[in-house]
Each structure stands twice: as structure tokens, then as C-alpha cells.
Protein backbone atom coordinates (compact mmCIF):
# COMPACT_ATOMS: atom_id res chain seq x y z
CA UNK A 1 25.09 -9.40 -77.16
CA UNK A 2 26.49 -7.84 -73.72
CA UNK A 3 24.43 -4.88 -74.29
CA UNK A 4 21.51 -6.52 -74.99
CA UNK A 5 21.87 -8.93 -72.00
CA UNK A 6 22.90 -5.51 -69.42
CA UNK A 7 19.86 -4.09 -70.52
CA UNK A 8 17.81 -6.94 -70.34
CA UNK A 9 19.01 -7.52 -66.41
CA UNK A 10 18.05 -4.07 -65.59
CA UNK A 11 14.89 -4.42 -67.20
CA UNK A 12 14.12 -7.09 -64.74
CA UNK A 13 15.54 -5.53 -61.93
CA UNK A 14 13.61 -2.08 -62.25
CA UNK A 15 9.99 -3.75 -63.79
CA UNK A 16 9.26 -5.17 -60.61
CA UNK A 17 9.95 -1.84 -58.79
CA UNK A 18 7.67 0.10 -61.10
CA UNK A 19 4.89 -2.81 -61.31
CA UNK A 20 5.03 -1.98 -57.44
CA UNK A 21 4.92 1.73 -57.14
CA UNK A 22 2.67 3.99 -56.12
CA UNK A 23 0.68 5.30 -58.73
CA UNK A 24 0.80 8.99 -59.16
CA UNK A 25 -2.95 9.82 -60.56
CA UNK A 26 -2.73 12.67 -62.84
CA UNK A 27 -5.54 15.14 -63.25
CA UNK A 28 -7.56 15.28 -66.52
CA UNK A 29 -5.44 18.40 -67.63
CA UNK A 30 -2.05 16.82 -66.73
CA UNK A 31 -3.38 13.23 -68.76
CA UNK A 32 -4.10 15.28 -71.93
CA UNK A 33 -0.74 17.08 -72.10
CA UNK A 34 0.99 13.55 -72.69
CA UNK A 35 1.97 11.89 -75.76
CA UNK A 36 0.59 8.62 -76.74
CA UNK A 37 3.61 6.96 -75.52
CA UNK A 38 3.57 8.26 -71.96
CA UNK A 39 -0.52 7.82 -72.25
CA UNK A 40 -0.12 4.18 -72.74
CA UNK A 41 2.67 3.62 -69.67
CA UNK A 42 0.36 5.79 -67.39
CA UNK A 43 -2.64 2.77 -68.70
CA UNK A 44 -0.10 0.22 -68.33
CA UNK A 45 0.56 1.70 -64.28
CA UNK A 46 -3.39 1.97 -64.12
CA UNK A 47 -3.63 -1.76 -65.06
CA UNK A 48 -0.86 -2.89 -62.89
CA UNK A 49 -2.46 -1.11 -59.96
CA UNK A 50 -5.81 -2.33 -60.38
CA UNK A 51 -4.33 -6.17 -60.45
CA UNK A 52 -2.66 -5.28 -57.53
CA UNK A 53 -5.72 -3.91 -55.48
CA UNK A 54 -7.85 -6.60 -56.72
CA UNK A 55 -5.69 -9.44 -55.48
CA UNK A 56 -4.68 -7.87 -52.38
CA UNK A 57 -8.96 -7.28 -52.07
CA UNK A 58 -9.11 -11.25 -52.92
CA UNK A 59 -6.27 -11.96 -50.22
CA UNK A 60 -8.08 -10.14 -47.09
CA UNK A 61 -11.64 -11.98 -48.54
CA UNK A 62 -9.55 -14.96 -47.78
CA UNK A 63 -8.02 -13.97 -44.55
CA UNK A 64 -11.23 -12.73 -43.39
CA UNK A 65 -13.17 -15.90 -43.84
CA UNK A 66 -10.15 -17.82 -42.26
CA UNK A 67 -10.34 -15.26 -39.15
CA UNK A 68 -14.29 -15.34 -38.81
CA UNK A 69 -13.43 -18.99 -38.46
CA UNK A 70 -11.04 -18.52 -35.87
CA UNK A 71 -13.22 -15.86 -33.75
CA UNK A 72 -16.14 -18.13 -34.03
CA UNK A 73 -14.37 -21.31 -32.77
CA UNK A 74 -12.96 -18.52 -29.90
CA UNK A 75 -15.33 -17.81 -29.09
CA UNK A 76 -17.13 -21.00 -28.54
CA UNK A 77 -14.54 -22.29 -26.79
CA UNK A 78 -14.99 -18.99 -24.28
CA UNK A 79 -18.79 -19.56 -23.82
CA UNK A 80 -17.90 -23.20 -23.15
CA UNK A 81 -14.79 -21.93 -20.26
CA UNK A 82 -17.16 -19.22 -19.05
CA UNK A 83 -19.86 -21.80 -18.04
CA UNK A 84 -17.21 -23.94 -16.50
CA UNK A 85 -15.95 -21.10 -14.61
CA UNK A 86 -19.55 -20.35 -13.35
CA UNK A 87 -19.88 -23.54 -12.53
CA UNK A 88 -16.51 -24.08 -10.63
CA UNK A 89 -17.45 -20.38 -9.07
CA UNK A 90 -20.87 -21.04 -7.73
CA UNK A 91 -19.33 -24.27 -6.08
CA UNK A 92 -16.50 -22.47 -4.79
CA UNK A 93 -18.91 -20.03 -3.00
CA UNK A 94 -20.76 -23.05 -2.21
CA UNK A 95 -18.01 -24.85 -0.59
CA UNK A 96 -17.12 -21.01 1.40
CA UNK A 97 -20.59 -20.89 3.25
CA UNK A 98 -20.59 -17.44 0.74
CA UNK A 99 -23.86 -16.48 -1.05
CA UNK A 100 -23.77 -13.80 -3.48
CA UNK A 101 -25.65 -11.60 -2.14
CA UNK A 102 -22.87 -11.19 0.65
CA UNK A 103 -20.32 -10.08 -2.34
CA UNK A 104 -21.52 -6.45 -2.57
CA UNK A 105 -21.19 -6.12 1.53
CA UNK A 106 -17.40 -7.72 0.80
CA UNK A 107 -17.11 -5.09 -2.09
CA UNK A 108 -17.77 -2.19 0.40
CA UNK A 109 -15.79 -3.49 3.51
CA UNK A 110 -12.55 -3.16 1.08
CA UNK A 111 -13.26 0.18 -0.03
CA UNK A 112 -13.35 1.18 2.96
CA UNK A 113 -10.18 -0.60 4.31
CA UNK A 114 -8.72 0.78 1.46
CA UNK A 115 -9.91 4.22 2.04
CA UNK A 116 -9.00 4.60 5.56
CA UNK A 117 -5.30 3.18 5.03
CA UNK A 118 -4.73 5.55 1.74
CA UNK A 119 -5.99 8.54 3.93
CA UNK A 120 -3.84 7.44 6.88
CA UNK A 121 -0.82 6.73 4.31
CA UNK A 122 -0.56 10.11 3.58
CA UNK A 123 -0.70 11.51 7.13
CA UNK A 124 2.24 13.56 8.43
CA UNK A 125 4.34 11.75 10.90
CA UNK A 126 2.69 13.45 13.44
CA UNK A 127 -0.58 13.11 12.32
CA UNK A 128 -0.42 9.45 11.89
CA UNK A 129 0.57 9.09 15.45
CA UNK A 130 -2.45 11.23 17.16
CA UNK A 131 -4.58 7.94 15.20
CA UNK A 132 -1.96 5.07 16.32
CA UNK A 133 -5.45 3.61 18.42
CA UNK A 134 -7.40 3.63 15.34
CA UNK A 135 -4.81 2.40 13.30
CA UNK A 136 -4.22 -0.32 15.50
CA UNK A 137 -7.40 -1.34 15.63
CA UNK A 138 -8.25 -1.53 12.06
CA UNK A 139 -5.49 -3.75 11.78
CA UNK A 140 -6.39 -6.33 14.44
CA UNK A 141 -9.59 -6.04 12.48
CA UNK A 142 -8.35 -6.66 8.91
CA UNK A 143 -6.17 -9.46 10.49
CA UNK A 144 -9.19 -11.35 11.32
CA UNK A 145 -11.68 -10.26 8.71
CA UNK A 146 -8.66 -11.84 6.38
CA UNK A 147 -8.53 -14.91 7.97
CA UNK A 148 -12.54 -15.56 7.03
CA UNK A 149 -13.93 -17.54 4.35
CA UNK A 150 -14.79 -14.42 2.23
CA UNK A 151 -10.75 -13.57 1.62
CA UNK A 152 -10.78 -17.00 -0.53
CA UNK A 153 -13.41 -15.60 -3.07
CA UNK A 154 -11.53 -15.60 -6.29
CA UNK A 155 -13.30 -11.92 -7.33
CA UNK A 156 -11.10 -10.39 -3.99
CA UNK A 157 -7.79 -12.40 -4.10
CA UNK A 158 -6.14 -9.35 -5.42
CA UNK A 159 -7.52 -6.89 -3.45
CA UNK A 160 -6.52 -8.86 -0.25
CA UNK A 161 -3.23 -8.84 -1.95
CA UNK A 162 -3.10 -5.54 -2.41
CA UNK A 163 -4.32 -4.58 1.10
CA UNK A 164 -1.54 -6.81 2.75
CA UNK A 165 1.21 -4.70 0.60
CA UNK A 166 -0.75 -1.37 2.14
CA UNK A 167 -1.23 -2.74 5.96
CA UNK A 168 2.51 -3.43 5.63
CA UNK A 169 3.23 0.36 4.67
CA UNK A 170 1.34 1.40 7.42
CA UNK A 171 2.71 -0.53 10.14
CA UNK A 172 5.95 0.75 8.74
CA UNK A 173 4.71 4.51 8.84
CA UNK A 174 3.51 4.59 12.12
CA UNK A 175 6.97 2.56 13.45
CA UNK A 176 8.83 5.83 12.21
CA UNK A 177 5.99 8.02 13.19
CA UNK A 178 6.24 6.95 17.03
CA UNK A 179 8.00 9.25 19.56
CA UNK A 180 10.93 8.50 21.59
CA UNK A 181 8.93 9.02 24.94
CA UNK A 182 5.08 7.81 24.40
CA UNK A 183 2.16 5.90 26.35
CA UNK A 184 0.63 2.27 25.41
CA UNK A 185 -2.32 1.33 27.18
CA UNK A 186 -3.23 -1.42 29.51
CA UNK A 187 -6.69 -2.57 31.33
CA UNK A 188 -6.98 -3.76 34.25
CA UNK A 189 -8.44 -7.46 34.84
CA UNK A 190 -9.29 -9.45 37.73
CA UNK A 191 -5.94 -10.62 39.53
CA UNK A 192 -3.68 -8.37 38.60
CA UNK A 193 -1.28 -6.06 40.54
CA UNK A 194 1.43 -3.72 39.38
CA UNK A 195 4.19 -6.52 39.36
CA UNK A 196 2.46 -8.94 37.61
CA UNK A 197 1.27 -6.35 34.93
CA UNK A 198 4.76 -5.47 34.58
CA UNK A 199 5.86 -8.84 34.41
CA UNK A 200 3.78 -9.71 31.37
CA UNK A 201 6.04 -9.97 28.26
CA UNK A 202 4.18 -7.51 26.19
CA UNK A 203 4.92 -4.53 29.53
CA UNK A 204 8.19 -5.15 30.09
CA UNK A 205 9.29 -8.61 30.98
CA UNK A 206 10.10 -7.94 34.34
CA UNK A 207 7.99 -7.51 37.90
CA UNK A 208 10.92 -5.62 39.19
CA UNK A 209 9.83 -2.70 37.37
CA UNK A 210 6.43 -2.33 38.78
CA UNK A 211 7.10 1.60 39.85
CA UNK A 212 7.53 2.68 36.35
CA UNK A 213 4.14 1.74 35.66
CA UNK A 214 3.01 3.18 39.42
CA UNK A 215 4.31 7.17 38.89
CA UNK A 216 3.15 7.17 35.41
CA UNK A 217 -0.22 6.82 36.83
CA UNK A 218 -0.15 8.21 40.32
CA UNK A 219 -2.89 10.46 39.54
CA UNK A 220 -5.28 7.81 39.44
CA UNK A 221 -3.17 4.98 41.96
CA UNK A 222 -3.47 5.91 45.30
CA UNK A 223 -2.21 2.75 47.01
CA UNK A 224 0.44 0.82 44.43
CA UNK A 225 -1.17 -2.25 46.02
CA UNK A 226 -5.14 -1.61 45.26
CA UNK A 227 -5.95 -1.48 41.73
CA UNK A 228 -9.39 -1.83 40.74
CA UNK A 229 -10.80 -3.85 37.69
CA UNK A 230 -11.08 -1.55 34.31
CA UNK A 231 -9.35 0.86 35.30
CA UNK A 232 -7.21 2.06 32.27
CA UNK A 233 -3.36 2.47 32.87
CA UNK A 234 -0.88 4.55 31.41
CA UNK A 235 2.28 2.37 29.93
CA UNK A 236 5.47 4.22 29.47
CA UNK A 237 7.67 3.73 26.02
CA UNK A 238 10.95 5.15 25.96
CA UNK A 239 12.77 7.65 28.63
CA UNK A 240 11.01 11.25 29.26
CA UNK A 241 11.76 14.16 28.66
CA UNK A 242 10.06 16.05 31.73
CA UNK A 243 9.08 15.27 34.87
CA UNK A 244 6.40 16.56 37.17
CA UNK A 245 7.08 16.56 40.91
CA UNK A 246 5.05 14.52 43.22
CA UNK A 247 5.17 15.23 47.40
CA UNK A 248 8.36 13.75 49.01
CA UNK A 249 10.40 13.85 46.41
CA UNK A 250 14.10 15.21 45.17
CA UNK A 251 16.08 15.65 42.72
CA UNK A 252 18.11 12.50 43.81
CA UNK A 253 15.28 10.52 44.13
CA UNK A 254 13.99 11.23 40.77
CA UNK A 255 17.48 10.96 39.10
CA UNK A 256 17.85 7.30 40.42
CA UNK A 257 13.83 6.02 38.95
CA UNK A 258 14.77 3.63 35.99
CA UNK A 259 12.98 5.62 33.59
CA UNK A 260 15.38 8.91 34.22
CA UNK A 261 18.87 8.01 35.23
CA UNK A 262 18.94 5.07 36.96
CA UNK A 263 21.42 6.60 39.45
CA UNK A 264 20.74 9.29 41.98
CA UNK A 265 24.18 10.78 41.74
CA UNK A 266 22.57 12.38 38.47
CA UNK A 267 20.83 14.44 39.94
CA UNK A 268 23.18 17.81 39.12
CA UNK A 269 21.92 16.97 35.22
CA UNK A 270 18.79 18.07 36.24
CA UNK A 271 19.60 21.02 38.49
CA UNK A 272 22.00 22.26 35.83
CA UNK A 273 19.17 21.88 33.15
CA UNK A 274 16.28 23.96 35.40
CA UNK A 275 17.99 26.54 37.31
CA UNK A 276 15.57 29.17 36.12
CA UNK A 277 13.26 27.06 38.48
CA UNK A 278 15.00 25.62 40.97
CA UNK A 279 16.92 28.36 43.57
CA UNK A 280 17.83 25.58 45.83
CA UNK A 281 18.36 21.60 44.73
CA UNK A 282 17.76 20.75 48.05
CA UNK A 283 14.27 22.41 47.70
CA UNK A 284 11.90 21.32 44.95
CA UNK A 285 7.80 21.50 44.81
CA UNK A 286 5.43 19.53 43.85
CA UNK A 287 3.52 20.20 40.49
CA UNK A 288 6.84 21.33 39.17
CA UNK A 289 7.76 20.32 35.64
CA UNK A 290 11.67 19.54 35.11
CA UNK A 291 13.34 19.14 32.14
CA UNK A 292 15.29 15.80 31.97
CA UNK A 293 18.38 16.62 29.39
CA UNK A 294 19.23 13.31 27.31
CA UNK A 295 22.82 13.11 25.76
């Protein structure tokens, strides 16, 4: 009785197993070398197989007709959202002063921000720097074009996104791009004079330093107390590096201006640094370029 009950538990262990294998087909040669036996549990796998097929066929009948279901109430209910979304949309726009036919202009205006920033972007340091003016600019204008109706269009809210992100890289690249000893601009309007100019908080915060502003543009400033409307003046970032002589002075003279030493008495830096030029320090020329050592 033990024997016949093992045997009977392996049966059922190993019938589903074969029930669920693959079937191996056999070709017509291979079929007629069996025995009747092993023809009749190759039918028996056949059969088996063929149930097997025919309900997993029946099962994705069902499935499919449950899924059409599904995609057709889908996509109901996304004809339904798309025409409230068209709806919402066209009164957005409404609501923006927008029409449509402004969108492709929109479109084109951020390809070409993003064009010009991705070009800039991948500028060399010193590249990026000879376009600081255009750069600038651009930005001002982005600023503002930003702040219009059109940057609240749903279609461009990522693209403004993305821009920001970009703008943000680029201010960043031309920070490390900028020189230690550079020019800003600055015109001149009605009522102003050197110490005023200089006083302004975006100069430098303090009249006292009108004469920086004066020998940086000497060339064009004959009288530090005349300036005349539009002209364009040269603002000085930084400390030089060389300095060109103008009549009357010397080296202390030039050692003590703010922007090179602060202090005559520093004047032997300079001698030391451009005795291939100068013979005598008490005799300097004007048009002569110095070299101004920084530590």
C-alpha cells in the first residue's frame, strides 16, 4: 500500500509538469520510428497542448474585449479633457491679451534666446568677455520680454524655465570670464559732473573719487569740470596693470592715484619694474607705458 501511495504522489507531482511542457514536435520520420505506446503519449502531449492553446486563445478573446472596453472609455474620457483643455486654453489666451497667431512669433523669439545663450555658453573665457555688451543686453532684454503676458502661455512655461536655468549659467560664465582690470561704460546726461557720476552707487559710491573716472578718460576730458551730454565714458573695474604717462606727471604722482598705490612713496615699485625705460625716475615722458607690478 506504501508503494502504491509513493507512486501515486509522484504521479501527481510530475503530471502537471508534463501536461505543461513544451511540446517537442517530431518530424514524420521521427513519429513513425515509435511504438504504439510512445505514439499514443506523443497524442496524449498533442491533446494537452492543443487544450492549452485553445484556452489561453479563449483567455486573451476575453482580455481583449475587456481592454477594448477600457481604451474606448479612455479614450472618451480624453476627447472629453481635450475639449476642456481647449476650452480653458483659448480663455487663458483670452484672459493674456494673446491671439494665436502671436504663438509662432513667441516660438521663434525662444529659439533664438536659446540659440544665442548655447553659442555664448560655450565661448572661451575670453571670448565670452569680448561679447559682455551683447550679453548684457540680451539679458536686460529677456528680463523684460519674461515679465510679459506671453511667458504665462502654458505651451512656453517650460521653456521660460529652462531659459532662466541657462541666463543663470551665463551670468555665472561671464562673472569668471571678467578680467581683473576692465572698463564699464557710462553716458553722460544732463546735470551731471565727474563727482556726482562717481557718486552714483552703481560707479563707486563715493564723489571723492571723481579723478579715477577723469584720467581714464583724459583723452576725450579736457576740462574735469565741462562734460558734455552723450558723451560716452570709460569706467574703471579693478587696479591696472599699465599706465600711460600724461604731461606733468611722475612717478610719485602716479604711485599715490587710488587706482595704483594709493601712496606716492611707491613710486620705487614702478621704477624697479621699468628700468629698461626709465634712465632717470626723476625724468619720465609722456606717452610712456609703465608697468604697474601687483603683489
Amino acid at each position: 500500500m506504501r508503494k502504491i501511495t509513493l507512486m501515486l504522489l509522484v504521479t501527481i507531482m510530475v503530471l502537471p509538469l508534463l501536461l505543461n511542457a513544451e511540446v517537442n514536435y517530431l518530424s514524420e520520420e521521427d513519429y513513425k520510428s515509435l511504438d504504439k505506446k510512445e505514439r499514443l503519449s506523443y497524442w496524449e502531449r498533442l491533446e494537452n497542448e492543443m487544450v492549452d492553446l485553445q484556452q489561453r486563445k479563449a483567455d486573451a478573446i476575453a482580455n481583449k474585449e475587456k481592454y477594448q472596453k477600457d481604451i474606448d472609455e479612455l479614450d472618451k474620457q480624453l476627447a472629453e479633457t481635450g475639449t476642456d483643455y481647449d476650452n480653458e486654453y483659448n480663455e487663458i489666451i483670452e484672459i493674456l491679451g494673446v491671439s494665436k497667431s502671436d504663438i509662432p512669433g513667441v516660438r521663434r523669439k525662444l529659439d533664438e534666446y536659446n540659440r544665442k545663450i548655447d553659442n555664448w555658453n560655450n565661448l572661451s573665457d575670453s571670448e565670452i568677455w569680448n561679447y559682455k555688451k551683447a550679453i548684457t543686453e540680451l539679458i536686460e532684454e529677456y528680463e523684460t520680454y519674461k515679465n510679459t503676458n506671453v511667458a504665462k502661455i502654458p505651451d512656453f512655461r517650460g521653456t521660460f524655465s529652462d531659459l532662466d536655468n541657462k541666463i543663470r549659467g551665463l551670468k555665472t560664465n561671464l562673472q569668471n570670464a571678467r578680467p581683473k582690470y576692465y572698463f564699464d561704460n557710462y553716458t553722460v546726461e544732463t546735470g551731471d559732473f565727474l563727482s556726482k557720476i562717481s557718486g552714483y552707487s552703481f560707479i563707486y559710491n563715493d564723489p571723492e573719487k571723481w579723478g579715477i573716472i577723469y584720467r581714464a578718460n583724459r583723452d576725450q576730458i579736457k576740462d574735469p569740470n565741462v562734460l558734455n551730454v552723450g558723451m560716452v565714458l570709460n569706467i574703471p573695474r579693478g587696479l591696472p596693470y599699465s599706465w600711460k604717462v600724461y604731461r606733468g606727471e611722475s612717478l610719485w604722482r602716479i604711485a599715490s592715484y587710488p587706482e595704483v598705490y594709493g601712496s606716492g612713496a611707491q613710486w620705487p615699485k614702478i621704477y624697479r619694474e621699468n628700468k629698461d625705460q626709465i634712465k632717470d625716475p626723476n625724468l619720465i615722458y609722456p606717452n610712456q607705458v609703465f608697468r604697474i607690478p601687483r603683489d
